[in-house]
Protein backbone atom coordinates (compact mmCIF):
# COMPACT_ATOMS: atom_id res chain seq x y z
CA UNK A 1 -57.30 6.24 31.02
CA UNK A 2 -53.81 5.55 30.20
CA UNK A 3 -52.87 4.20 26.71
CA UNK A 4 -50.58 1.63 25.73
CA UNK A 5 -47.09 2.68 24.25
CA UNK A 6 -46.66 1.44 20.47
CA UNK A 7 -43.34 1.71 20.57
CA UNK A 8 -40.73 -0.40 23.09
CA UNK A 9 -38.44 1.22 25.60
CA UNK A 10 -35.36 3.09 24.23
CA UNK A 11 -31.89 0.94 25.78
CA UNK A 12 -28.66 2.15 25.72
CA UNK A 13 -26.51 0.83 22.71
CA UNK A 14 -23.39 0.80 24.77
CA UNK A 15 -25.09 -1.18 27.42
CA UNK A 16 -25.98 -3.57 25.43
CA UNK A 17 -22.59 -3.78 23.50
CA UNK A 18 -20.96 -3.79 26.81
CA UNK A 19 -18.36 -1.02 25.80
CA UNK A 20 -17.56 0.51 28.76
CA UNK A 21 -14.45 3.31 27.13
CA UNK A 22 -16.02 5.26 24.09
CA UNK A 23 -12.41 5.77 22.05
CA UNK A 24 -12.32 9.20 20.03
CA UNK A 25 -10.94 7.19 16.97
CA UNK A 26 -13.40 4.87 16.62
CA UNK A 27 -15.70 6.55 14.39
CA UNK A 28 -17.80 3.11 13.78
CA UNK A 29 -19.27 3.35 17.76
CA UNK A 30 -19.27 7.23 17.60
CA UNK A 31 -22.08 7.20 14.32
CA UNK A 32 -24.03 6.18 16.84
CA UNK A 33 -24.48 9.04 18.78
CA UNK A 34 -23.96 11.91 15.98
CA UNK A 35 -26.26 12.73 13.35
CA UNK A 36 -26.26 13.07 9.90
CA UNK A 37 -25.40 16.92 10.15
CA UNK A 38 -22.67 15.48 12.71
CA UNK A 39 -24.93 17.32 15.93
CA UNK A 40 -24.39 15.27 19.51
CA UNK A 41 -28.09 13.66 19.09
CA UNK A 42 -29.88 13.96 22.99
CA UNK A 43 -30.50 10.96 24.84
CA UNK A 44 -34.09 11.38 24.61
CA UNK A 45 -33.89 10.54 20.94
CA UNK A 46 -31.23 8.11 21.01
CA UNK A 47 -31.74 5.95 24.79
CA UNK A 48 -28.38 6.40 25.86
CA UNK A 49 -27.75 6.37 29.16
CA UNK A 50 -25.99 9.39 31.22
CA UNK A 51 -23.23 7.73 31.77
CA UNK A 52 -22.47 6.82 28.11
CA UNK A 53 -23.93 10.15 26.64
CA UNK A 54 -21.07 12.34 28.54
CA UNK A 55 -18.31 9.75 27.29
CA UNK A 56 -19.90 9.64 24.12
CA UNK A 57 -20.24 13.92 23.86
CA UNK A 58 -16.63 14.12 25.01
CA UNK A 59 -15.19 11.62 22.47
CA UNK A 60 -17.04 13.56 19.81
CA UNK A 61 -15.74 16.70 21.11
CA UNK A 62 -12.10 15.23 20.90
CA UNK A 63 -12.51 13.56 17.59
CA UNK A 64 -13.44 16.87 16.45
CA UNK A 65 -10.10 18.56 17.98
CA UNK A 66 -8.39 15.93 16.11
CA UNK A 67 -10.17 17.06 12.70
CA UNK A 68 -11.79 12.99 12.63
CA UNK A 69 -14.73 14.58 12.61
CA UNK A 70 -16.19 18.18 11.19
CA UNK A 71 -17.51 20.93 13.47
CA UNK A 72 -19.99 21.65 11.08
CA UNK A 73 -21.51 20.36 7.70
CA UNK A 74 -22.06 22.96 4.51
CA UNK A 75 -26.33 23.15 4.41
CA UNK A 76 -26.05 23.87 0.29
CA UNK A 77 -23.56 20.53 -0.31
CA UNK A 78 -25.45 18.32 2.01
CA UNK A 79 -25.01 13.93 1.02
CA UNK A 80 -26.94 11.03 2.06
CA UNK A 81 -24.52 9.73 3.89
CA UNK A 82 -21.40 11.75 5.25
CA UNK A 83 -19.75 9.02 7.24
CA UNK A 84 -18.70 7.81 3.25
CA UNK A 85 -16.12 10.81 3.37
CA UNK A 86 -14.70 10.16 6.48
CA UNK A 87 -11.41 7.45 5.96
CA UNK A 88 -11.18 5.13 8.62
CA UNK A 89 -7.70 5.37 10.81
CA UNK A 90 -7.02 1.61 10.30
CA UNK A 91 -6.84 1.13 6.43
């Protein structure tokens, strides 16, 4: 016997936001698919679909060339939220 999923089917964000260019300088759409350590989350935890989860890991990989983004985050200094520190590009 099969049981029932209690949980619903995981959907792409970007689908559904019908983005179809991820921009490395849009850090708002990127917080998406980073987490709070700023690691490239899988798309088995976030739904993503392949197509958006390579655009999305090579926008994060040039926001990080760019220094918009940290390659890594210090494990004894860790905050509840890192995307505070980070300044947007448009104010």
């Amino acid at each position: 016997m099969s049981e029932k999923r209690k949980y619903g089917k995981k959907r792409c964000k970007f689908c559904e936001m019908k983005i179809d260019h991820i921009d490395y300088k849009d850090l708002d759409v990127l917080k998406y698919g980073i987490s709070e350590r700023f690691k490239i989350m899988p798309r088995r935890l976030t739904g993503t679909c392949k197509k958006h989860q390579e655009a999305l890991s090579n926008a994060v990989k040039r926001a990080r060339a760019a220094a918009l983004l940290p390659y890594i985050v210090d494990r004894k200094h860790v905050v509840e939220n890192p995307f505070d520190k980070i300044k947007p590009l448009h104010s």
